[in-house]
Protein backbone atom coordinates (compact mmCIF):
# COMPACT_ATOMS: atom_id res chain seq x y z
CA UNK A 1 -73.38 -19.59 58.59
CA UNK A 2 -75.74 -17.09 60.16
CA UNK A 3 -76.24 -15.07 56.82
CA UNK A 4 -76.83 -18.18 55.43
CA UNK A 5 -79.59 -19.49 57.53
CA UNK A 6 -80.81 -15.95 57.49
CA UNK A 7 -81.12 -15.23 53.85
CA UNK A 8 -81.26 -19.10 52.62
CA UNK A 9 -84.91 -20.00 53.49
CA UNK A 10 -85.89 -17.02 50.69
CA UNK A 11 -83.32 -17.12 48.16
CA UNK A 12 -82.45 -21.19 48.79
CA UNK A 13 -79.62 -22.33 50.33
CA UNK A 14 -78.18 -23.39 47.49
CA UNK A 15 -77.43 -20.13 45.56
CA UNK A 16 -76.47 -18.48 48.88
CA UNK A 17 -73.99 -20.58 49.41
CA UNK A 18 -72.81 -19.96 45.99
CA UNK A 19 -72.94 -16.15 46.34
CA UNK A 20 -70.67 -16.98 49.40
CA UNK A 21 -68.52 -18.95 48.43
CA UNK A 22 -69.60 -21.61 51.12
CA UNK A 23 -69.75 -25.48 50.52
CA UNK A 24 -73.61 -27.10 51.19
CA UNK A 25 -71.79 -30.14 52.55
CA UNK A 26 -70.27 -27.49 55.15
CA UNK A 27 -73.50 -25.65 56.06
CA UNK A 28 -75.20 -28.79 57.02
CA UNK A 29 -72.52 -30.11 58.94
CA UNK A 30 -72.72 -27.33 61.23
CA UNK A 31 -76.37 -27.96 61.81
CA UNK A 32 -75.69 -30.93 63.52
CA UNK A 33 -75.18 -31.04 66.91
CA UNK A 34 -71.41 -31.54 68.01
CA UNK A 35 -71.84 -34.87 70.02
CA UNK A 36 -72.61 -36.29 66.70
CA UNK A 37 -69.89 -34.88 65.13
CA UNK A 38 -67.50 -35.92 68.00
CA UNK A 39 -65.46 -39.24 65.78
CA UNK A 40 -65.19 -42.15 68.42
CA UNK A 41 -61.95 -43.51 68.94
CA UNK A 42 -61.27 -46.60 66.78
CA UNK A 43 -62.03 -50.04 69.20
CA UNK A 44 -58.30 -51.08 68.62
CA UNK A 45 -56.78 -48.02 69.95
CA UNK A 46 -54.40 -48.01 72.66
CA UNK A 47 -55.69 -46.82 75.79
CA UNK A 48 -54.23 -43.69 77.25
CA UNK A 49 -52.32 -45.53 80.24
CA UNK A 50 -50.97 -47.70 77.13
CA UNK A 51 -49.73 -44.83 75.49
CA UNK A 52 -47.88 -43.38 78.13
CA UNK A 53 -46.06 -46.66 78.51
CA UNK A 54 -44.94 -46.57 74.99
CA UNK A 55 -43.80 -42.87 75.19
CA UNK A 56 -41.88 -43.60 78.68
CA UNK A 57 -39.67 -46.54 76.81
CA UNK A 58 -39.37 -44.36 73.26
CA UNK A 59 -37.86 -41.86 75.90
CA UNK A 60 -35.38 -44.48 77.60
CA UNK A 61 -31.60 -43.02 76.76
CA UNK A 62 -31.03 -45.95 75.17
CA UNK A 63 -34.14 -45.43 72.82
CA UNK A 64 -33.49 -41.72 72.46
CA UNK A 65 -31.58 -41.94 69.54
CA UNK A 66 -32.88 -44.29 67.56
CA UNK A 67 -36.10 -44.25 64.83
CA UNK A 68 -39.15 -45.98 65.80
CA UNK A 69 -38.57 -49.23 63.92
CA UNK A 70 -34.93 -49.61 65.49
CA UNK A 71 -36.94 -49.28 68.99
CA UNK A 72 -39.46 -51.80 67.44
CA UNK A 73 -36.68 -54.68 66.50
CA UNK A 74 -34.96 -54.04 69.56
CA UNK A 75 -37.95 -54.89 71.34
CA UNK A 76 -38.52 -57.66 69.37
CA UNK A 77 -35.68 -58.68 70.00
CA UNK A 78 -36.03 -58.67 74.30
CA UNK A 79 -39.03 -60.39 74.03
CA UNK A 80 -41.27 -57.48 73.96
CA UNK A 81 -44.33 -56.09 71.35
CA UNK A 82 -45.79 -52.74 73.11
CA UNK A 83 -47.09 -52.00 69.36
CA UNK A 84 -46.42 -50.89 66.00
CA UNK A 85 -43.99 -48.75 64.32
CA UNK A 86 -46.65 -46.75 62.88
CA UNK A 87 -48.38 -46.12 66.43
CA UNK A 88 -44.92 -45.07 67.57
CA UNK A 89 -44.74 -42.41 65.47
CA UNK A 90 -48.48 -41.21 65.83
CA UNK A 91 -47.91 -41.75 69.77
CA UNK A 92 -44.52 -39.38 68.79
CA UNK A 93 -46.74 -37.16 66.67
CA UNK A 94 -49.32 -36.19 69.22
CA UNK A 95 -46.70 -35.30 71.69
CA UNK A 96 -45.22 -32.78 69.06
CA UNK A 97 -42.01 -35.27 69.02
CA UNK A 98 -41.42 -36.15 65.45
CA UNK A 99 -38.98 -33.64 63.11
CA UNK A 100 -36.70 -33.77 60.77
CA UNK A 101 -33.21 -33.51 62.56
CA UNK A 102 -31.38 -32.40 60.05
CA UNK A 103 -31.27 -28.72 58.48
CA UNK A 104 -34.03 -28.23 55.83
CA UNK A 105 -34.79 -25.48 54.17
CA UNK A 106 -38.35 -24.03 55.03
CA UNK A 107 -40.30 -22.62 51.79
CA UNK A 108 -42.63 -19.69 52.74
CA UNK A 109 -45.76 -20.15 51.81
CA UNK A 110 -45.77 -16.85 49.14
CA UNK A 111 -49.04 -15.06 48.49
CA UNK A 112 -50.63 -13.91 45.03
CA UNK A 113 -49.45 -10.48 44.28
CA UNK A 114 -52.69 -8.34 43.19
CA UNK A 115 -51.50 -5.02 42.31
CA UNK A 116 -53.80 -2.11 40.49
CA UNK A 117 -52.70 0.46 38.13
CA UNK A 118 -55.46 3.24 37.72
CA UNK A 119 -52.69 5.44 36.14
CA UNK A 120 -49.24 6.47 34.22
CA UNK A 121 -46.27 5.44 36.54
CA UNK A 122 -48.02 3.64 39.14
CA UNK A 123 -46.92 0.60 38.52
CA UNK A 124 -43.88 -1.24 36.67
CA UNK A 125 -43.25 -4.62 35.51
CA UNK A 126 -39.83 -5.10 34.26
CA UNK A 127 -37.85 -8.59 33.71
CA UNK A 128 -35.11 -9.63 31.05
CA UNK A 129 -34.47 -11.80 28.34
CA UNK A 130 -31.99 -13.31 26.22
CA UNK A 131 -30.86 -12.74 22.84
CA UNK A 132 -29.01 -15.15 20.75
CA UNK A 133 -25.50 -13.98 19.74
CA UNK A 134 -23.77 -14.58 16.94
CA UNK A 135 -22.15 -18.02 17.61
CA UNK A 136 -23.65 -20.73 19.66
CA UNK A 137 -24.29 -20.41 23.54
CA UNK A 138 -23.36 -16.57 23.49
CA UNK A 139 -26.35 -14.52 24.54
CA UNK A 140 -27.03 -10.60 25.01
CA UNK A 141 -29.46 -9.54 27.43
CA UNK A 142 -32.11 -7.20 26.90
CA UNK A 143 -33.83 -5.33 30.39
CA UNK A 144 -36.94 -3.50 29.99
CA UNK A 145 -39.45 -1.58 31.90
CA UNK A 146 -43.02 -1.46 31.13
CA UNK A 147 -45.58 0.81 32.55
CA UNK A 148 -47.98 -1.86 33.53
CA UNK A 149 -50.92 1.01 32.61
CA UNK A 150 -50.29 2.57 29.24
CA UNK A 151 -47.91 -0.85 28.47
CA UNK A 152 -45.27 2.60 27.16
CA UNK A 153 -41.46 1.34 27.42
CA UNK A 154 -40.25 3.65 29.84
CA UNK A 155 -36.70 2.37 30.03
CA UNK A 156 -34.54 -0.93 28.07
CA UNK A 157 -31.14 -1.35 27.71
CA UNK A 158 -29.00 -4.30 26.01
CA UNK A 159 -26.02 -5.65 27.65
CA UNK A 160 -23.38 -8.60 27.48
CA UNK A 161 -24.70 -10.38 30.86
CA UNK A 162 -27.54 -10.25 33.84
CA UNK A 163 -26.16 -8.35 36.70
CA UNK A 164 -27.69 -6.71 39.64
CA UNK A 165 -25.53 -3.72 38.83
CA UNK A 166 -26.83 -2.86 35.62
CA UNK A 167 -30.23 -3.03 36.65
CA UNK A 168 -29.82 -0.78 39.55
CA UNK A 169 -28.48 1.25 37.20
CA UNK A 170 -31.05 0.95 34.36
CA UNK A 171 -33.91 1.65 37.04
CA UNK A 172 -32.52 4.78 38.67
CA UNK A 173 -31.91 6.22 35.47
CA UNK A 174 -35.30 5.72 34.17
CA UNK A 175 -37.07 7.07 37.53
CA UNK A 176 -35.24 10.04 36.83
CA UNK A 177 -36.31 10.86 33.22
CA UNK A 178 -40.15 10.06 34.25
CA UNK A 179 -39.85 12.39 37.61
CA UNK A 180 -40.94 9.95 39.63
CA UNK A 181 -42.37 10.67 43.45
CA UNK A 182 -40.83 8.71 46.06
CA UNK A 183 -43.80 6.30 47.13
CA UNK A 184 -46.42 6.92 43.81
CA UNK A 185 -44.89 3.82 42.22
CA UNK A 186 -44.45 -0.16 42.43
CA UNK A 187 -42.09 -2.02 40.31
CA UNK A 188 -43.00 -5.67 39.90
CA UNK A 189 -40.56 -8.42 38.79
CA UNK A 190 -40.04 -11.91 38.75
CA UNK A 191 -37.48 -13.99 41.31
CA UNK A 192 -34.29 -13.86 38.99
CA UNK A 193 -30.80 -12.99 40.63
CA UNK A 194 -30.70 -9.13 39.56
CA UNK A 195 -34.56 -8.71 40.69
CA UNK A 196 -34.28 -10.02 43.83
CA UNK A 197 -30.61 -8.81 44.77
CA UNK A 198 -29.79 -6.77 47.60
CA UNK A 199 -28.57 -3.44 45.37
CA UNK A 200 -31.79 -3.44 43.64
CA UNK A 201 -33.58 -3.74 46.83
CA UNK A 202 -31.51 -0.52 48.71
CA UNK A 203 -31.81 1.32 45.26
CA UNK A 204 -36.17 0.77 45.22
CA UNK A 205 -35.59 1.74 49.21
CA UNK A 206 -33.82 5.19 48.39
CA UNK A 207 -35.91 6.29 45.62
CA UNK A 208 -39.25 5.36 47.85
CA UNK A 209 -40.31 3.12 45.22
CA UNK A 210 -42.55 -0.37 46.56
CA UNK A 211 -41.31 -3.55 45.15
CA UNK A 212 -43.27 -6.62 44.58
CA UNK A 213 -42.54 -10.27 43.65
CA UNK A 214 -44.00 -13.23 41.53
CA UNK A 215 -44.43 -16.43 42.87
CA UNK A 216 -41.59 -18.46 42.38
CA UNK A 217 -42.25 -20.26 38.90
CA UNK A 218 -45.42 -18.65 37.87
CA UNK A 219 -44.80 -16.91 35.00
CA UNK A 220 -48.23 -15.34 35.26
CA UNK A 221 -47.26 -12.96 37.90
CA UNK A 222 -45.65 -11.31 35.28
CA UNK A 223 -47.90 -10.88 32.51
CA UNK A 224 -47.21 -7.58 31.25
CA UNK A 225 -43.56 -8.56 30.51
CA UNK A 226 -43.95 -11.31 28.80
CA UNK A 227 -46.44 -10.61 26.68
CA UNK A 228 -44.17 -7.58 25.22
CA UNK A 229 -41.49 -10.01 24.90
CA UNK A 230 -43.38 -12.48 22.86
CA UNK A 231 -44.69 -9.09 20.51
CA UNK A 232 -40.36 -8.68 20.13
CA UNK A 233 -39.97 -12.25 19.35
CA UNK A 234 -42.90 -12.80 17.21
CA UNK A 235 -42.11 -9.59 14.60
CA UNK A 236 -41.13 -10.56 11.21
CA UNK A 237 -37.90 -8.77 10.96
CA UNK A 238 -36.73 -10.54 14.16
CA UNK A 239 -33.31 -11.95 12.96
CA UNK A 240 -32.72 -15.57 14.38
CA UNK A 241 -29.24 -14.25 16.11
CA UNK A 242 -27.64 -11.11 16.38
CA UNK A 243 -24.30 -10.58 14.42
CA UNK A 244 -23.12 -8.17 17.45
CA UNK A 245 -24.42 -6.06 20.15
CA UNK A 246 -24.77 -3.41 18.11
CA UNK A 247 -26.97 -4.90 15.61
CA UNK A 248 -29.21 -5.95 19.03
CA UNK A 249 -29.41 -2.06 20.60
CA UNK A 250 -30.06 -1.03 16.61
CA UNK A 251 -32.88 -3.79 16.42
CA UNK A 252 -34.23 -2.96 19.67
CA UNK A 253 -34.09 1.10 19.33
CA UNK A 254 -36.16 0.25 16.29
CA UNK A 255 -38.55 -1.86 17.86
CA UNK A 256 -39.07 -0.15 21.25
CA UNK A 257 -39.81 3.08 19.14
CA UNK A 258 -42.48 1.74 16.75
CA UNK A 259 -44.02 -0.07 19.66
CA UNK A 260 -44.18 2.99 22.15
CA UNK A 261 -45.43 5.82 18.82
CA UNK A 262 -46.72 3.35 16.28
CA UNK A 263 -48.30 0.22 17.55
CA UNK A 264 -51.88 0.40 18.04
CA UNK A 265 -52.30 -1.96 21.24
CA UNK A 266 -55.16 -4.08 21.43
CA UNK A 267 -55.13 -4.72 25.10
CA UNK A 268 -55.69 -0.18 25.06
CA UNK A 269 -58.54 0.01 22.70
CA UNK A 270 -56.06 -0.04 19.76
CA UNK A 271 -54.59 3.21 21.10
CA UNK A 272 -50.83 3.35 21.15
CA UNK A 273 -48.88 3.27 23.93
CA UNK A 274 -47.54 7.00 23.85
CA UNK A 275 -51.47 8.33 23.61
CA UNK A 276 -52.11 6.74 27.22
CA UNK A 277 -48.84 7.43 28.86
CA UNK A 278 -49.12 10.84 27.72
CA UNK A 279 -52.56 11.81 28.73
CA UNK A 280 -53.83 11.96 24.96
CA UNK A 281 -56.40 9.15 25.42
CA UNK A 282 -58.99 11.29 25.28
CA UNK A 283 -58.32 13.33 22.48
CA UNK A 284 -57.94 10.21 19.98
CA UNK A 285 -61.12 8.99 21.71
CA UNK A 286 -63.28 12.36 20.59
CA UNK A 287 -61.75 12.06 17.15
CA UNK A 288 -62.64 8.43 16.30
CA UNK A 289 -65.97 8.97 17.65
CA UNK A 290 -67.01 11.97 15.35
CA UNK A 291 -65.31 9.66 12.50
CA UNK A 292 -68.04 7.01 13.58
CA UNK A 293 -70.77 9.61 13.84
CA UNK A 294 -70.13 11.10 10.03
CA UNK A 295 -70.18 6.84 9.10
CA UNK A 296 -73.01 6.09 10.89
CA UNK A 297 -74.93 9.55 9.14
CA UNK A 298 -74.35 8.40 6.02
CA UNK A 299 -75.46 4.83 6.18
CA UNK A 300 -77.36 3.78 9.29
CA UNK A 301 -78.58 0.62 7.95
CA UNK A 302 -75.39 -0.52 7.76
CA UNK A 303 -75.10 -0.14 11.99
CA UNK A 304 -77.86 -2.07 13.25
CA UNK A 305 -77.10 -2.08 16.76
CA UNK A 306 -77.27 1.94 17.08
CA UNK A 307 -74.27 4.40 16.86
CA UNK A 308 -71.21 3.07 17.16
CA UNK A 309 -68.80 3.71 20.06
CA UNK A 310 -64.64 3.86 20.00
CA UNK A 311 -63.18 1.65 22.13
CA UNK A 312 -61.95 3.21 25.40
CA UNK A 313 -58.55 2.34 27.23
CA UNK A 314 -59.25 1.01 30.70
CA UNK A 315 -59.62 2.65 33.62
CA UNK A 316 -57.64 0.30 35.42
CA UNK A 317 -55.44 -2.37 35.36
CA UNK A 318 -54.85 -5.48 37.80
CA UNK A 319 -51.88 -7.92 38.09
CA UNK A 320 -54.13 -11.09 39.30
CA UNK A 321 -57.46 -9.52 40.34
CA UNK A 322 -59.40 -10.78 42.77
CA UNK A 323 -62.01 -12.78 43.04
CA UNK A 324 -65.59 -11.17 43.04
CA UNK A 325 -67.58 -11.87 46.04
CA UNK A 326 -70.99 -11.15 46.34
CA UNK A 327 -72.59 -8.77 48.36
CA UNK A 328 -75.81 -8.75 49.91
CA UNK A 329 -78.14 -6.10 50.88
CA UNK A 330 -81.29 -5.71 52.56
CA UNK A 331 -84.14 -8.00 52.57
CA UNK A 332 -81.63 -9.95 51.22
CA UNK A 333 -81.38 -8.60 47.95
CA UNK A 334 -77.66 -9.19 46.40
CA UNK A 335 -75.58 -6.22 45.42
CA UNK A 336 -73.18 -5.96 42.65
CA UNK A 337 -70.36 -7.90 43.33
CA UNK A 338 -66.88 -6.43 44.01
CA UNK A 339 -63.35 -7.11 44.15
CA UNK A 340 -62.37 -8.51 47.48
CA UNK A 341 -58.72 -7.48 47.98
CA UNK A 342 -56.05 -5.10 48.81
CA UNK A 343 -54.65 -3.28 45.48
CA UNK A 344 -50.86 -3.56 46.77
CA UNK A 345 -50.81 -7.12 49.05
CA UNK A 346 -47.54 -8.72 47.95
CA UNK A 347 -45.55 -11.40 48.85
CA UNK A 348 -42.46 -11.14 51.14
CA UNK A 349 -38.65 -11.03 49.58
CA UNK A 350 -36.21 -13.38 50.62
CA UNK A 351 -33.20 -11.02 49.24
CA UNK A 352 -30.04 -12.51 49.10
CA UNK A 353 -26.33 -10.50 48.81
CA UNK A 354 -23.92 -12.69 46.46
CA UNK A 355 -20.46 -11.07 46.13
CA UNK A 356 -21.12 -10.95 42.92
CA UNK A 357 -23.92 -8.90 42.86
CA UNK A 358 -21.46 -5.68 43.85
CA UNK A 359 -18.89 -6.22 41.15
CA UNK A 360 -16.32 -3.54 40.23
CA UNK A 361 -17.86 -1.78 37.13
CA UNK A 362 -16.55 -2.73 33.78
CA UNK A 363 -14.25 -0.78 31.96
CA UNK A 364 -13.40 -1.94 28.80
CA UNK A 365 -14.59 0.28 25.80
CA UNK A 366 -16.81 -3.04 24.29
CA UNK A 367 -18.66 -3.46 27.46
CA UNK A 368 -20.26 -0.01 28.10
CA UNK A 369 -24.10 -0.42 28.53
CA UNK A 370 -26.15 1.76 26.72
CA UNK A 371 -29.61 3.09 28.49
CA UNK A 372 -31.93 4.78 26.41
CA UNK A 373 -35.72 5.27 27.03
């Protein structure tokens, strides 16, 4: 309010506010003095010796048991109005009195998870999806790890079901073939049973590895993922079901390779994956822009805006940025804006340990997994 009525008589209070982030309606309201703000009491409220009246019989053993519009019948009933049922409960509301007696379950109230990537293997999104099998509600399940930075495929593997197991074991082998530093990396996921499970959780803990969490159905928490599941599912050769699970890890080995060396990503400058992951941005950078500079040589008419430039991979990449804010400097001039956040604030886990998530290791020869980065 003070920067407002500072800066607002030369810039207008209007777009101050706005470069706050401050309602009008709230900057004049606290302009006015607080006895005019004070709200009067409506004329048919009880009066305070009234209320304590009601409260003493609401807390009569008899009474103590009952809801509100029992106590109001019974009173009814003896000859007696003190009031309404709804002023019993507000009278039971004010003195902190009303709750639900029964066990509910409390929902947190989750944040937005805004995470930054400014590198390779800072940050991973992995999640998993299923494949249609060859007859009707069979399903094979494909895991996958995506840099979040260089959108490279560090780590996938196909298997016949979703189990905490396999994942722990999926992630701890991929850590190990990208060398990763305990505490340089986050791995984001969404709330399914095998991200959220206990083993997961110990495994992130030993390897010093930060997890972080969607919000429970937002699918936009996990962007990264599911856009590189909708490039699987949107390719032409994408059969409608898979004859076996070997025709799945031979589709997918085929896929995960052309989009890692061969796909030039639009969301990287139309670099491919590998180039960023592996530090070769700039090299495929330099080259396209001497192929630009011969073009633009030869026919400069044909360029009217000046020489052309290569697109560049960004420098960083956010999971739900936040929201600019405006900054101002002296004399009240305003600043360009920045991000107003922390790069790693996630929401809490609520990890749970199902039996099942421990089961024995299978055994049989058709249900070995097969990891491959």
């Amino acid at each position: 309010m003070s920067k407002v009525q500072e800066i607002g008589p030369r810039l207008g209070i209007a777009a101050t506010c706005a470069a706050l982030g401050l309602s009008r309606a709230t900057y004049y309201r606290s302009l006015r003095p607080r006895s005019e703000r004070r709200r009067r009491p409506p004329p048919r409220a009880l009066a305070p010796e009234e209320k304590a009246g009601v409260l003493a019989v609401l807390h009569e053993t008899r009474f103590a048991d009952l809801a509100p519009a029992e106590v109001y019948a019974g009173l009814l009933g003896e000859d007696r109005y003190l009031c309404s049922v709804r002023t019993m409960y507000r009278i039971l509301a004010e003195n902190a009195e009303v709750r639900e007696r029964r066990g509910q379950l409390r929902h947190p109230a989750y944040s937005v998870p805004e995470l930054l990537a400014t590198r390779p293997n800072e940050l991973w999104s992995w999640d998993i999806t299923k494949l249609l099998g060859p007859a009707k509600w069979t399903y094979y399940y494909l895991y996958t790890i995506l840099d979040v930075y260089s959108r490279y495929a560090v780590g996938w593997m196909v298997a016949y079901r979703e189990a905490a197991y396999l994942a722990e074991r999926l992630i701890a082998e991929t850590c190990r073939r990208q060398g990763i530093v305990p505490g340089s990396l986050t791995v984001h996921a969404d709330r399914g049973s095998s991200m959220t499970s206990k083993p997961v959780a110990l495994l992130l803990s030993d390897l010093g590895v930060t997890k972080s969490h969607s919000r429970p159905h937002v699918s936009n928490d996990n962007p990264y993922s599911e856009a590189q599941f909708k490039t699987l599912k949107y390719r032409p050769d994408f059969p409608a079901r898979f004859g076996s699970i070997e025709h799945a890890r031979a589709h997918c080995r085929d896929f995960f390779a052309w989009y890692n060396e061969e796909h030039h990503h639009a969301g990287l400058g139309y670099l491919r994956p590998c180039e960023v992951h592996w530090g070769l941005a700039g090299e495929v950078v330099a080259q396209r822009a001497r192929v630009l500079a011969e073009a633009y040589a030869r026919h400069p008419e044909r360029f009217p805006h000046g020489l052309p430039k290569p697109a560049k991979p960004p420098t960083e990449v956010w999971i739900n940025k936040p929201k600019a804010t405006s900054l101002f400097g002296p004399e009240g001039t305003i600043l360009a804006s920045r991000p107003d956040g922390d790069a790693h604030r996630c929401p809490r886990t609520n990890d749970r340990d199902p039996a099942r998530d421990r089961s024995t290791p299978l055994t049989r020869e058709s249900e070995r997994v097969e990891v491959v980065q």
